[in-house]
Protein backbone atom coordinates (compact mmCIF):
# COMPACT_ATOMS: atom_id res chain seq x y z
CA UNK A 1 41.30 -7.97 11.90
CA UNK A 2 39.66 -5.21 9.71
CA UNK A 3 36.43 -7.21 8.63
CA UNK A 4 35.14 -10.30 7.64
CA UNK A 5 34.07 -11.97 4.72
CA UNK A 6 30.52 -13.78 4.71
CA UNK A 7 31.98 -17.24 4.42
CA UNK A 8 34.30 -16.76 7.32
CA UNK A 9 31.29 -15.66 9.15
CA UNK A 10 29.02 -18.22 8.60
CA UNK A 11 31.93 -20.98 9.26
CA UNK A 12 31.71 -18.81 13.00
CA UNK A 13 28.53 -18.64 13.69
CA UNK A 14 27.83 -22.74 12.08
CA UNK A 15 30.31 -23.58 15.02
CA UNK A 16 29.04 -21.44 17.53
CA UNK A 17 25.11 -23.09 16.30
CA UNK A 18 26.62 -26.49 17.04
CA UNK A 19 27.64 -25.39 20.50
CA UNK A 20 24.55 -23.90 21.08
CA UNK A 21 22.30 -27.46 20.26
CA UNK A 22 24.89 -29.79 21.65
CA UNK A 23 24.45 -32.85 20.69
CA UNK A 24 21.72 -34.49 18.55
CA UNK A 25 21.61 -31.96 15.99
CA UNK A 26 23.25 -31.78 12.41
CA UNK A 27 24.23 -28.35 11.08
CA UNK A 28 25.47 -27.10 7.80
CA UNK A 29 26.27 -24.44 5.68
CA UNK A 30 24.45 -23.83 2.70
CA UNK A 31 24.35 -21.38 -0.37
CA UNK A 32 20.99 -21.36 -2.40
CA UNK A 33 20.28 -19.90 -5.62
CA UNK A 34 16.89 -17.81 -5.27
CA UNK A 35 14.80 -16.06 -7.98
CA UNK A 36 16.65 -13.69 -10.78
CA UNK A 37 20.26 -15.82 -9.75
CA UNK A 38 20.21 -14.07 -6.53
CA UNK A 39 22.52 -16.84 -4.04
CA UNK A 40 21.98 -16.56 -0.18
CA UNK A 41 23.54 -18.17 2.28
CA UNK A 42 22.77 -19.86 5.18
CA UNK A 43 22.83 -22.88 8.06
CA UNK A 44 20.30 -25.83 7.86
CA UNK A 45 19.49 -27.54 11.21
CA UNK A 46 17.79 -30.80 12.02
CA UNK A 47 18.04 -33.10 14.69
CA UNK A 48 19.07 -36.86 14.60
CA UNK A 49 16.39 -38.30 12.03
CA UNK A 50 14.79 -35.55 10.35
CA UNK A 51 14.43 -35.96 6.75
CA UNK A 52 13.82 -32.64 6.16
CA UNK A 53 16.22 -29.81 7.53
CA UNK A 54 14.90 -25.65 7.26
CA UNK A 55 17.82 -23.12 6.05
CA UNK A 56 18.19 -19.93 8.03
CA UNK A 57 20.09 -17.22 5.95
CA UNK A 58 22.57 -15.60 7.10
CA UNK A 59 22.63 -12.68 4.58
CA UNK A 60 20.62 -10.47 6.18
CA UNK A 61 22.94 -10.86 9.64
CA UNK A 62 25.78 -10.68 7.85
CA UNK A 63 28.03 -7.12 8.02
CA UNK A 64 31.64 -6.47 8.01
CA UNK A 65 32.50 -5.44 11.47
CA UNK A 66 35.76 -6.07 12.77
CA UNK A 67 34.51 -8.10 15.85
CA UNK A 68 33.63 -11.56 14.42
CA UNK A 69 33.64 -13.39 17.40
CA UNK A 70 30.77 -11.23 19.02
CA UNK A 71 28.82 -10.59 15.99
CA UNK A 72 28.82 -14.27 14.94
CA UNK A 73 28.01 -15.40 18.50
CA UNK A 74 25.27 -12.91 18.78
CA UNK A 75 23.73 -14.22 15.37
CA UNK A 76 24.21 -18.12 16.45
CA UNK A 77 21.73 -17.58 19.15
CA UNK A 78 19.28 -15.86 16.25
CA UNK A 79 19.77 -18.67 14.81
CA UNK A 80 19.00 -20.77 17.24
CA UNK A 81 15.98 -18.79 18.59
CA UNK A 82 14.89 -18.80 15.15
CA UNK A 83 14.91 -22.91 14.83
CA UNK A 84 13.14 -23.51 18.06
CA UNK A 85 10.48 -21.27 17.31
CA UNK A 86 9.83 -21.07 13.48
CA UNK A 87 12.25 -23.86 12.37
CA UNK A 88 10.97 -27.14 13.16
CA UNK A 89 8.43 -28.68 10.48
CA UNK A 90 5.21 -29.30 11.95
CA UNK A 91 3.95 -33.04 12.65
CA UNK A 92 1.27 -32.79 9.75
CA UNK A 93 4.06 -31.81 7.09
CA UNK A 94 6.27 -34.76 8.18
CA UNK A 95 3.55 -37.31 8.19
CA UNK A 96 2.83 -35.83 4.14
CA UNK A 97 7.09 -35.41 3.48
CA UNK A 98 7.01 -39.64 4.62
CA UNK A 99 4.70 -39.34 1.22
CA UNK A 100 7.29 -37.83 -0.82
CA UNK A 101 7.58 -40.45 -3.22
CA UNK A 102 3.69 -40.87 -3.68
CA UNK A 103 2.55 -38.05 -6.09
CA UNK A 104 -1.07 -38.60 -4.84
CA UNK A 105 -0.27 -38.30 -1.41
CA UNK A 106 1.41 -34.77 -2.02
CA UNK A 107 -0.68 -32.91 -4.83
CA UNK A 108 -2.39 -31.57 -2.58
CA UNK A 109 0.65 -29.49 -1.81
CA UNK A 110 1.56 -28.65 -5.41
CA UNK A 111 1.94 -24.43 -6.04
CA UNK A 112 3.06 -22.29 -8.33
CA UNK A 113 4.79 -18.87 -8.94
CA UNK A 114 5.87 -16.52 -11.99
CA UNK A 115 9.67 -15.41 -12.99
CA UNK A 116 11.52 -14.21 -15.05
CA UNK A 117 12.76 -16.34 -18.05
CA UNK A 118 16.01 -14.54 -18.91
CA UNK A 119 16.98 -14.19 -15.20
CA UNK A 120 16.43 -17.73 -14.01
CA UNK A 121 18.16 -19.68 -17.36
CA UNK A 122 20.25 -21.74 -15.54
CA UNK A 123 17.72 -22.60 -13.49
CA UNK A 124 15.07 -23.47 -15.10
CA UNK A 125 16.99 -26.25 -16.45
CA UNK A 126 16.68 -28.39 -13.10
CA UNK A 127 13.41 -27.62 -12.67
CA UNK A 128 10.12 -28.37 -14.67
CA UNK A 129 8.53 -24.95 -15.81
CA UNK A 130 5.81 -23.51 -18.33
CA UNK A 131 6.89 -20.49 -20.87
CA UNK A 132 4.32 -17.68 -20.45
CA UNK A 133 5.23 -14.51 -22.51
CA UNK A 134 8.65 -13.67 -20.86
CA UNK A 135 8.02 -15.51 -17.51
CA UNK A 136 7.91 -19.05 -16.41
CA UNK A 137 5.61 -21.56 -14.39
CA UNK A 138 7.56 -22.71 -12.36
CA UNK A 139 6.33 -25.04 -9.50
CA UNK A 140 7.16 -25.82 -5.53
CA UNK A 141 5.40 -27.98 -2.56
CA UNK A 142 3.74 -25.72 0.24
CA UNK A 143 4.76 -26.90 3.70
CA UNK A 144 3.37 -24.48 5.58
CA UNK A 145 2.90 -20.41 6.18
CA UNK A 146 2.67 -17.99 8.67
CA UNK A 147 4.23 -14.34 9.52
CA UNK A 148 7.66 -14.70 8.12
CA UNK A 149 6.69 -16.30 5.38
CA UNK A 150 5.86 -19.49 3.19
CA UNK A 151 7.68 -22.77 3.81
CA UNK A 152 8.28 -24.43 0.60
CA UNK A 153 10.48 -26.64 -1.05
CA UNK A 154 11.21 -26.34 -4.84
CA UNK A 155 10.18 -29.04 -7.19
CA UNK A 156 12.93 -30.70 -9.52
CA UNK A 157 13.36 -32.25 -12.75
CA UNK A 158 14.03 -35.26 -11.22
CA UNK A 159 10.40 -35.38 -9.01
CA UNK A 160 8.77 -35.43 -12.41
CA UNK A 161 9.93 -38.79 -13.11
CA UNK A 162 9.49 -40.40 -9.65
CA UNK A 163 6.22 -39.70 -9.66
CA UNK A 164 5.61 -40.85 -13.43
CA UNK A 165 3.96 -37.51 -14.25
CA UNK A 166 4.58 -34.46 -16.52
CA UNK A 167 4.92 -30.68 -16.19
CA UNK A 168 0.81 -29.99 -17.77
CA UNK A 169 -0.64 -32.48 -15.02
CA UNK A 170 1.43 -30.46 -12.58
CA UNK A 171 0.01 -27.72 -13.98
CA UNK A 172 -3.72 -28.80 -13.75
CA UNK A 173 -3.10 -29.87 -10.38
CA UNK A 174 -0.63 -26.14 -8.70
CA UNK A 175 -3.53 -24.46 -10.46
CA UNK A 176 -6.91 -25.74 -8.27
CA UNK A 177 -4.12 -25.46 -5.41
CA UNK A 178 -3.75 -22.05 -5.69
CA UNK A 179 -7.16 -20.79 -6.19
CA UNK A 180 -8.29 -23.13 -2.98
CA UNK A 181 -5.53 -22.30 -0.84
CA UNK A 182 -3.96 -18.68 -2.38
CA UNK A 183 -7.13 -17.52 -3.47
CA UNK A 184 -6.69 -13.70 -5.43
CA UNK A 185 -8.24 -10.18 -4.51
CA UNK A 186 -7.82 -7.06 -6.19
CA UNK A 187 -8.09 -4.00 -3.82
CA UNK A 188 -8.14 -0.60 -5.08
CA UNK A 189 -5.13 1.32 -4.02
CA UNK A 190 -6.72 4.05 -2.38
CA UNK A 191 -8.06 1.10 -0.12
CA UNK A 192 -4.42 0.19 0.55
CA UNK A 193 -3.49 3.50 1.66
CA UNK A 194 -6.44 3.37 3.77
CA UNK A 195 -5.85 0.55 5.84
CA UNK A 196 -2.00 1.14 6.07
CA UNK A 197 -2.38 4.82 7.16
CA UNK A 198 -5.14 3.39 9.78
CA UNK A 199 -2.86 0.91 10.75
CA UNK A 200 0.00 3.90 11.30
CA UNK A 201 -2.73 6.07 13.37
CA UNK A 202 -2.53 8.72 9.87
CA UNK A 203 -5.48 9.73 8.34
CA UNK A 204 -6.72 10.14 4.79
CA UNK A 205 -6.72 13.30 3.19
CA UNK A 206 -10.32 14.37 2.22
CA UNK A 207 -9.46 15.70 -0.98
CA UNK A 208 -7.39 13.09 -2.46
CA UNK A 209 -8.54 11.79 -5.99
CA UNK A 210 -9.61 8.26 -6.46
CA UNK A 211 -6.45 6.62 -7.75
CA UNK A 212 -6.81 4.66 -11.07
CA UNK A 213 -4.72 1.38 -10.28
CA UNK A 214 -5.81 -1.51 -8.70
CA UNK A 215 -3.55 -4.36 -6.91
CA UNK A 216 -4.17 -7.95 -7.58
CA UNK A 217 -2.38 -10.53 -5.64
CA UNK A 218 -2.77 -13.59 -3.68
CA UNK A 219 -4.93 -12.78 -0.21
CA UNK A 220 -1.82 -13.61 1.90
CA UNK A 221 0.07 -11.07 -0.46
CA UNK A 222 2.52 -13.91 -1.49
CA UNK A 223 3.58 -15.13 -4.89
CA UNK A 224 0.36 -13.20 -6.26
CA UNK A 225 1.49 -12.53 -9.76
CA UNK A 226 0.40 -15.84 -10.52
CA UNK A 227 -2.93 -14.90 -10.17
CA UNK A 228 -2.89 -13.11 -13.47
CA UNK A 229 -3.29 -17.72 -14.35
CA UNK A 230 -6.32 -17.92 -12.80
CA UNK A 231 -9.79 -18.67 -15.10
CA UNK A 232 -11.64 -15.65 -14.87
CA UNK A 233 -9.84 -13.07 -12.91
CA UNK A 234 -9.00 -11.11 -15.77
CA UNK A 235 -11.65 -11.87 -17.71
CA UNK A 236 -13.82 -10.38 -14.68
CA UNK A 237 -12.10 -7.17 -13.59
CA UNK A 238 -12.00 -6.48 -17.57
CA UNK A 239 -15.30 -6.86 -18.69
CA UNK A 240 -16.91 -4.91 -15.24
CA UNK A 241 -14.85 -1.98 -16.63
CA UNK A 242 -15.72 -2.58 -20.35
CA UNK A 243 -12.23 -1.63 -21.60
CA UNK A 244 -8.86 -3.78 -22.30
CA UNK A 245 -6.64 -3.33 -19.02
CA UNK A 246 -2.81 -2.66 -18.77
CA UNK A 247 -0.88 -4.83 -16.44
CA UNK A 248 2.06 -3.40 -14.53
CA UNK A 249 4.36 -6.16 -12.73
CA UNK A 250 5.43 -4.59 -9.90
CA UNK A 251 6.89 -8.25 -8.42
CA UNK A 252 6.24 -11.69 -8.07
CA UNK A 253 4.22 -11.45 -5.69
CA UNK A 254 1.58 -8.31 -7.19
CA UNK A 255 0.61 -6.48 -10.26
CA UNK A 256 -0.75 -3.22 -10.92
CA UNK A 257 -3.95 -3.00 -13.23
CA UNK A 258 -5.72 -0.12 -15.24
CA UNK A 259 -7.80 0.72 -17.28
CA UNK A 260 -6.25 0.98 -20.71
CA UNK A 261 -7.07 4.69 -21.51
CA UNK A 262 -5.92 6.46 -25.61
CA UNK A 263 -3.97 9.07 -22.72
CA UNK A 264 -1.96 6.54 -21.47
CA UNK A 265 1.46 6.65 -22.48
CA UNK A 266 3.40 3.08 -22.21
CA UNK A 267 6.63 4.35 -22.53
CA UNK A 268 6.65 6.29 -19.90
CA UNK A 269 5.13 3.00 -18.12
CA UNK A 270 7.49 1.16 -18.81
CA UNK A 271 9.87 3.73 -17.59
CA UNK A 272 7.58 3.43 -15.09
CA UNK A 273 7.80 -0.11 -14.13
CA UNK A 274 12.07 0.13 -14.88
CA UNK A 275 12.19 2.96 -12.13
CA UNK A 276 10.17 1.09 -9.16
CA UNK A 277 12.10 -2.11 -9.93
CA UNK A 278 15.26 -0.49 -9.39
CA UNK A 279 14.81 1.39 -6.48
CA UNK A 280 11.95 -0.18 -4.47
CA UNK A 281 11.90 -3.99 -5.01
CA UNK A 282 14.23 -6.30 -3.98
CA UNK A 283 16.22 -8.18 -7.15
CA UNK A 284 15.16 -11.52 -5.79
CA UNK A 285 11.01 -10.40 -5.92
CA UNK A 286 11.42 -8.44 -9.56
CA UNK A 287 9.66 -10.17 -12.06
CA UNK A 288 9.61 -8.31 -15.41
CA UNK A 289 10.75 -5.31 -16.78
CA UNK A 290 7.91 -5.18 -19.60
CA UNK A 291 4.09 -3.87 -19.87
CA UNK A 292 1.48 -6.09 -20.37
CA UNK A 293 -2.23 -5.77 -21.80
CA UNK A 294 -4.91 -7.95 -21.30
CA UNK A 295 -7.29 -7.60 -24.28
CA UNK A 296 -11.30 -7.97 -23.77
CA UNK A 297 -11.69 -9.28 -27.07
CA UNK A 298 -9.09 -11.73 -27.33
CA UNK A 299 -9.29 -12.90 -24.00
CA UNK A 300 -5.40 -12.94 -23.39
CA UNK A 301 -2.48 -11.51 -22.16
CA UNK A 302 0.31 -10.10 -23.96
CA UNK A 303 3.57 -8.08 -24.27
CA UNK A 304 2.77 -3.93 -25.41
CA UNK A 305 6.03 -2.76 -23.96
């Protein structure tokens, strides 16, 4: 056999998973269209009379070496490990997903992130979404968080109308959400090459120049583009530096800010922002290939590049 293609391998490792649990658990395989069209695939598990069964890509397991017995085997018990020790949903999360139905019982839960408009077409037609310059609202329920990530499950069209609301009250309601449980920070990034050279055991050069950007994001560092939404944020960081500030998205989950200097050249930023895209962010976490500007005296955001 000289390799293996991704579907044969997860049909191989979903058996070997089923194995593994014996009996009482359900298993299938699953593809799932992410942010920018990007489709993983992977194996949802949940035992006899879950509502709610986690997916565990495979993608990132996945290569095409000739043994696929071994390498699928090996992976199933990933998989597995995975489950038992990130997969389950936590009691508290089950008692709110018995809610589901209930839109006051589950607001509390109610997020939202920033993409891409042009990449996400198709899918923004199942799912209820804000236009915002060349991004969209778009919203999910928060389930839970910790180091490998957010739990979260995507909210549809079709929630809209069971809970006899619309996409603005959504709004209103993913938007106290964030700032109470995602509140933003903006760190300088000579502060973030601080802390991740102490956290290497490196040391700061003493001559290096004060850099001129400035990070803003979400304090867990996740889906912290959105924060550019918030009341105030820009408004703030603008008017302590007296001057309209450029806004570099460098993903969904951070943008870049300066100060917007008559030397600055937004071409070559947006060359700029094209480069690091390309070669440093993943396609599922890229959020726009354009420049922004927020502008003290209008007190918005807009396109410049």
């Amino acid at each position: 056999m000289s390799g293996q293609s991704l579907e044969m391998f997860a049909s191989r490792v979903e058996e070997h998973v089923r194995a593994i649990l014996g009996d009482g658990y359900e298993t299938e395989i699953r593809t799932v269209t992410k942010n920018n069209g990007v489709i993983l695939t992977g194996i949802s598990i949940c035992s006899t009379g879950d509502r709610v069964s986690p997916v565990i890509y495979l993608d990132d397991y996945y290569t095409e070496r000739a043994d696929i017995e071994v390498s699928a085997e090996e992976t199933a018990y990933k998989i597995v490990n995975c489950y038992h020790s990130n997969g389950k949903i936590p009691s508290t999360i089950w008692k709110s997903m018995e809610g589901l139905d209930n839109f006051e019982q589950i607001k509390d839960r109610v997020m939202f992130k920033l993409v891409h408009t042009k990449n996400n077409e198709q899918r923004l037609k199942q799912v209820p979404s804000i236009s915002f310059l060349d991004l969209s609202i778009v919203f999910y329920l928060y389930m839970d968080e910790d180091s490998g990530g957010m739990m979260v499950a995507q909210i549809q069209n079709e929630h809209l109308a069971l809970w006899e609301t619309d996409v603005q009250v959504l709004y209103n309601v993913a938007l106290q959400n964030m700032q109470r449980v995602m509140p933003a920070e903006i760190k300088g990034m000579n502060e973030i090459m601080h802390n991740l050279r102490c956290a290497c055991g490196e040391k700061m050069e003493e001559d290096e120049g004060e850099s001129p950007f400035y990070v803003l994001s979400t304090v867990s560092g996740i889906n912290g583009a959105a924060c550019m939404l918030y009341p105030g944020v820009m408004a703030g960081f603008a008017e302590q530096r007296g001057k309209d500030i450029i806004i570099l998205p460098s993903s969904v989950h951070e943008v870049l800010l300066l100060e917007n200097l008559e030397e600055l050249n937004i071409r070559e930023l947006k060359n700029l922002v094209k480069m690091v895209n390309m070669e440093n962010v993943p396609r599922e976490d890229i959020l726009s290939f354009n420049v922004y500007k927020y502008s003290v005296d209008d007190r918005k955001i807009q396109i410049i590049g």
